[in-house]
N, C-alpha and C. Protein backbone atom coordinates (compact mmCIF):
# COMPACT_ATOMS: atom_id res chain seq x y z
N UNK A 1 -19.85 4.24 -6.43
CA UNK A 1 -20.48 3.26 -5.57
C UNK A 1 -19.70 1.95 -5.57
N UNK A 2 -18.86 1.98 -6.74
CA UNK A 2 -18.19 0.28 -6.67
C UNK A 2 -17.02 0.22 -5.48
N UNK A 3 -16.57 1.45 -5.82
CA UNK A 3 -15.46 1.15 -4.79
C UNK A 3 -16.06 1.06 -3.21
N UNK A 4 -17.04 1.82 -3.35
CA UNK A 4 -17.12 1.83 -1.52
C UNK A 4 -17.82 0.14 -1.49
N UNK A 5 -18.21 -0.07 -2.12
CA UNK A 5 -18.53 -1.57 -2.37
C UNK A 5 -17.92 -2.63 -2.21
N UNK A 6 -16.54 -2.30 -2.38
CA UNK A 6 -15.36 -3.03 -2.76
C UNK A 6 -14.55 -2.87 -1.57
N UNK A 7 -14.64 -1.86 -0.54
CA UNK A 7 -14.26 -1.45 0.59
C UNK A 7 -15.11 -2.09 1.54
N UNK A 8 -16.14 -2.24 1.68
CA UNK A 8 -17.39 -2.56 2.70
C UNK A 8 -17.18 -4.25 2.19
N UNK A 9 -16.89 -4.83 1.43
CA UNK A 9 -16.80 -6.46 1.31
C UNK A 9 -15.31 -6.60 2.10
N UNK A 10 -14.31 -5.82 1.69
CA UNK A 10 -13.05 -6.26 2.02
C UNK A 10 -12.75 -6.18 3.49
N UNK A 11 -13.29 -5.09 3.53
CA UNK A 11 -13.82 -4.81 5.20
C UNK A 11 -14.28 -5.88 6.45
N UNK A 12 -15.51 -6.54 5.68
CA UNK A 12 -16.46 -7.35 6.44
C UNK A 12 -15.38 -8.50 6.51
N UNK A 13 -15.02 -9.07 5.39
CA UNK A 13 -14.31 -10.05 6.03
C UNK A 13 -13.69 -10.08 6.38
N UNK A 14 -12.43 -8.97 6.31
CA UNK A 14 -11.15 -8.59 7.07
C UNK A 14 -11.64 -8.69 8.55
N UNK A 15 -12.77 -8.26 9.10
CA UNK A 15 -13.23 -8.62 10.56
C UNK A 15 -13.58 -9.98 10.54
N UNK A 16 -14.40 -10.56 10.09
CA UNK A 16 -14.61 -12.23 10.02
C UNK A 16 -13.14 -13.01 10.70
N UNK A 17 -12.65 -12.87 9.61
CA UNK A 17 -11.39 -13.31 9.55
C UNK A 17 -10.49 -12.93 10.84
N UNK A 18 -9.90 -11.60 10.40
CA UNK A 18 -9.37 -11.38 11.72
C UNK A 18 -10.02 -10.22 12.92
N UNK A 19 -10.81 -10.60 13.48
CA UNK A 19 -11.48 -9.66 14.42
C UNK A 19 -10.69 -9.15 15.18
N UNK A 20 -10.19 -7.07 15.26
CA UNK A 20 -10.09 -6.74 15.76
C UNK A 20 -8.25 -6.98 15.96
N UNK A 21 -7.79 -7.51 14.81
CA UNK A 21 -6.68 -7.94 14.31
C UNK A 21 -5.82 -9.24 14.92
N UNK A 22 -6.84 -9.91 15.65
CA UNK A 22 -6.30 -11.39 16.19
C UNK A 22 -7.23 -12.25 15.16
N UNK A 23 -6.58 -13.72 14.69
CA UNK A 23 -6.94 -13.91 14.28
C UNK A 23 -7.90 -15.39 14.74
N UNK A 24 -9.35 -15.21 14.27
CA UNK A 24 -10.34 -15.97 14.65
C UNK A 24 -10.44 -17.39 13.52
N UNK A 25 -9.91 -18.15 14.59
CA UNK A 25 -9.41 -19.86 13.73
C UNK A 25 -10.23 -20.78 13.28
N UNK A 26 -11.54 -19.91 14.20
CA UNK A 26 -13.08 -21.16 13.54
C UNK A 26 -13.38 -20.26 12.01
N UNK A 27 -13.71 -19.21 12.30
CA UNK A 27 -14.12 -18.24 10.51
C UNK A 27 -12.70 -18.64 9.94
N UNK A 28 -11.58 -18.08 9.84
CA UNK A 28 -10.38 -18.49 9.09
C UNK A 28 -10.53 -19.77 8.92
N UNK A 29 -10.70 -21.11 9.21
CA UNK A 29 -11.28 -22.44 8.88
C UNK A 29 -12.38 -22.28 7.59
N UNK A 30 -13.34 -21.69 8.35
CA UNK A 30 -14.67 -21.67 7.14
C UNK A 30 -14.03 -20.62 5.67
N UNK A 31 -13.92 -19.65 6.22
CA UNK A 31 -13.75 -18.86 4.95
C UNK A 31 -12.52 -20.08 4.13
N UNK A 32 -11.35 -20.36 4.45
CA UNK A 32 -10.09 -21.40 3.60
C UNK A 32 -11.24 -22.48 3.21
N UNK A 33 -11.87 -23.03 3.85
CA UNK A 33 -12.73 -24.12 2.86
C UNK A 33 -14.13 -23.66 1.81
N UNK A 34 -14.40 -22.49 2.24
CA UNK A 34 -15.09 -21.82 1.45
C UNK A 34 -14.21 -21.19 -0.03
N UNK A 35 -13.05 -20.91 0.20
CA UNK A 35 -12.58 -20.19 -0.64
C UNK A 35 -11.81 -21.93 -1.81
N UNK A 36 -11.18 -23.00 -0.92
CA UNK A 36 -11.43 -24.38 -1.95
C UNK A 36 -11.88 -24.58 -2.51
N UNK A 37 -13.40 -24.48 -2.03
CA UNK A 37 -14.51 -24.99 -2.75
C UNK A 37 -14.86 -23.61 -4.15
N UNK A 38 -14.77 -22.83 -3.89
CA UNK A 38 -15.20 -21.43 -4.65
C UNK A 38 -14.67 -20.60 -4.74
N UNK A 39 -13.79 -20.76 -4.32
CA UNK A 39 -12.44 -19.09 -4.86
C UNK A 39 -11.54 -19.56 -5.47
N UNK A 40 -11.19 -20.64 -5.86
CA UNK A 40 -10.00 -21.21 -6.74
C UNK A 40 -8.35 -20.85 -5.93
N UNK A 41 -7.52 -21.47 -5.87
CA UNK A 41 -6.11 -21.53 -5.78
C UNK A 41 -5.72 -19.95 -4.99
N UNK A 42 -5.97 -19.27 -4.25
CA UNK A 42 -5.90 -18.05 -3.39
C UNK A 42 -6.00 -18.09 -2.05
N UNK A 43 -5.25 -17.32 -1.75
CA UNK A 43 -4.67 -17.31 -0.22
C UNK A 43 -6.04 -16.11 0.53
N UNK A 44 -6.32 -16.00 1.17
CA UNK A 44 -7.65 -15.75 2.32
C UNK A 44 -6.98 -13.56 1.96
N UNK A 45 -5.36 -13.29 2.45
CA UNK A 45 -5.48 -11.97 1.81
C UNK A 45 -5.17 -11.42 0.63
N UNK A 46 -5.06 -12.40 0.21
CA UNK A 46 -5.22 -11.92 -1.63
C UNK A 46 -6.83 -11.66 -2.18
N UNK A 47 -7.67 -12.86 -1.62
CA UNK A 47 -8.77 -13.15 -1.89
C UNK A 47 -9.84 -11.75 -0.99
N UNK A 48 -9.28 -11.08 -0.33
CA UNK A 48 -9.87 -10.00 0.48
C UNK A 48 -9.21 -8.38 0.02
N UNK A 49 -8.00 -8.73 -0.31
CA UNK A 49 -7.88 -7.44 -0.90
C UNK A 49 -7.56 -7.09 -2.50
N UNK A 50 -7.82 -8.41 -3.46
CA UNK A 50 -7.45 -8.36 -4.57
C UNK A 50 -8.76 -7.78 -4.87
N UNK A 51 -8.93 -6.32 -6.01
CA UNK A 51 -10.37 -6.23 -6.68
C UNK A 51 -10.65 -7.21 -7.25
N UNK A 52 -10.06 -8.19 -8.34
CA UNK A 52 -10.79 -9.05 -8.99
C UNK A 52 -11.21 -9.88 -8.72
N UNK A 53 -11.64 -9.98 -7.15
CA UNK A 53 -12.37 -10.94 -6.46
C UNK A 53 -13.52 -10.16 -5.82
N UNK A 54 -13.95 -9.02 -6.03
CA UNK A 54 -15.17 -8.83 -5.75
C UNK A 54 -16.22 -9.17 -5.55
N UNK A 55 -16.94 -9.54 -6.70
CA UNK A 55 -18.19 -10.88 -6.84
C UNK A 55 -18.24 -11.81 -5.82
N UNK A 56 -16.52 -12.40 -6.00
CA UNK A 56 -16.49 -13.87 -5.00
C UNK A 56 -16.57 -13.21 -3.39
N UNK A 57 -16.38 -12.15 -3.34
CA UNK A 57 -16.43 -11.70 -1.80
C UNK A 57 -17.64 -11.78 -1.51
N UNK A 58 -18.55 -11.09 -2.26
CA UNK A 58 -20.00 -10.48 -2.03
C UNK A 58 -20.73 -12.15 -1.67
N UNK A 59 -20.34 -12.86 -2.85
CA UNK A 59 -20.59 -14.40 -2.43
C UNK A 59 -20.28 -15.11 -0.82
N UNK A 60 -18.65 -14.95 -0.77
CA UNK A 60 -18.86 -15.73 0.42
C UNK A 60 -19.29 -14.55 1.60
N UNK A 61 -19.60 -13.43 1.40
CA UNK A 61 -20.35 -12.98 2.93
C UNK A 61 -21.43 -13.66 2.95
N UNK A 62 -22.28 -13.64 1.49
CA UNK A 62 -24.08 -14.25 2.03
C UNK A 62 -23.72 -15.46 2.28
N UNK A 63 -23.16 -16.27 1.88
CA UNK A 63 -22.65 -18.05 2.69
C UNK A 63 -22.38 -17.96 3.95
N UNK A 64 -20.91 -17.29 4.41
CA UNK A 64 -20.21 -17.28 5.53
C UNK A 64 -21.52 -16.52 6.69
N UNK A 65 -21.46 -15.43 6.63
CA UNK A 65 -22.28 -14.38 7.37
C UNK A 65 -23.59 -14.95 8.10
N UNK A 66 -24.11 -16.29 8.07
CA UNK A 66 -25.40 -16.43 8.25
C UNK A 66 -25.92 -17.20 9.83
């Protein structure tokens, strides 16, 4: 279950971010100041496809997502 877990976060924001593989400059804005404030020193696809950012993913969907 973790991994598909870990797939379905990396997923969601990989669309956030870049919908449909263009990339969307108002979410890419939010998620980079979201990730300042709370992801520490990481670049937007490190922070989406690194596992050891899991947690912090699951985090910024319920922030970002709303």
């Amino acid at each position: 279950m973790a991994i598909k877990a870990k797939r379905d976060t990396s997923k969601a924001l990989r669309e956030f971010w870049k919908p449909k593989g263009a990339l969307h400059k108002r979410n890419a804005n939010r998620l980079k100041t979201w990730l300042r404030k709370h992801g520490g020193n990481v670049d937007i696809a490190t922070f989406i496809h690194s596992p050891e950012h899991e947690e912090k993913r699951s985090q910024a969907i319920t922030k970002l997502f709303k």
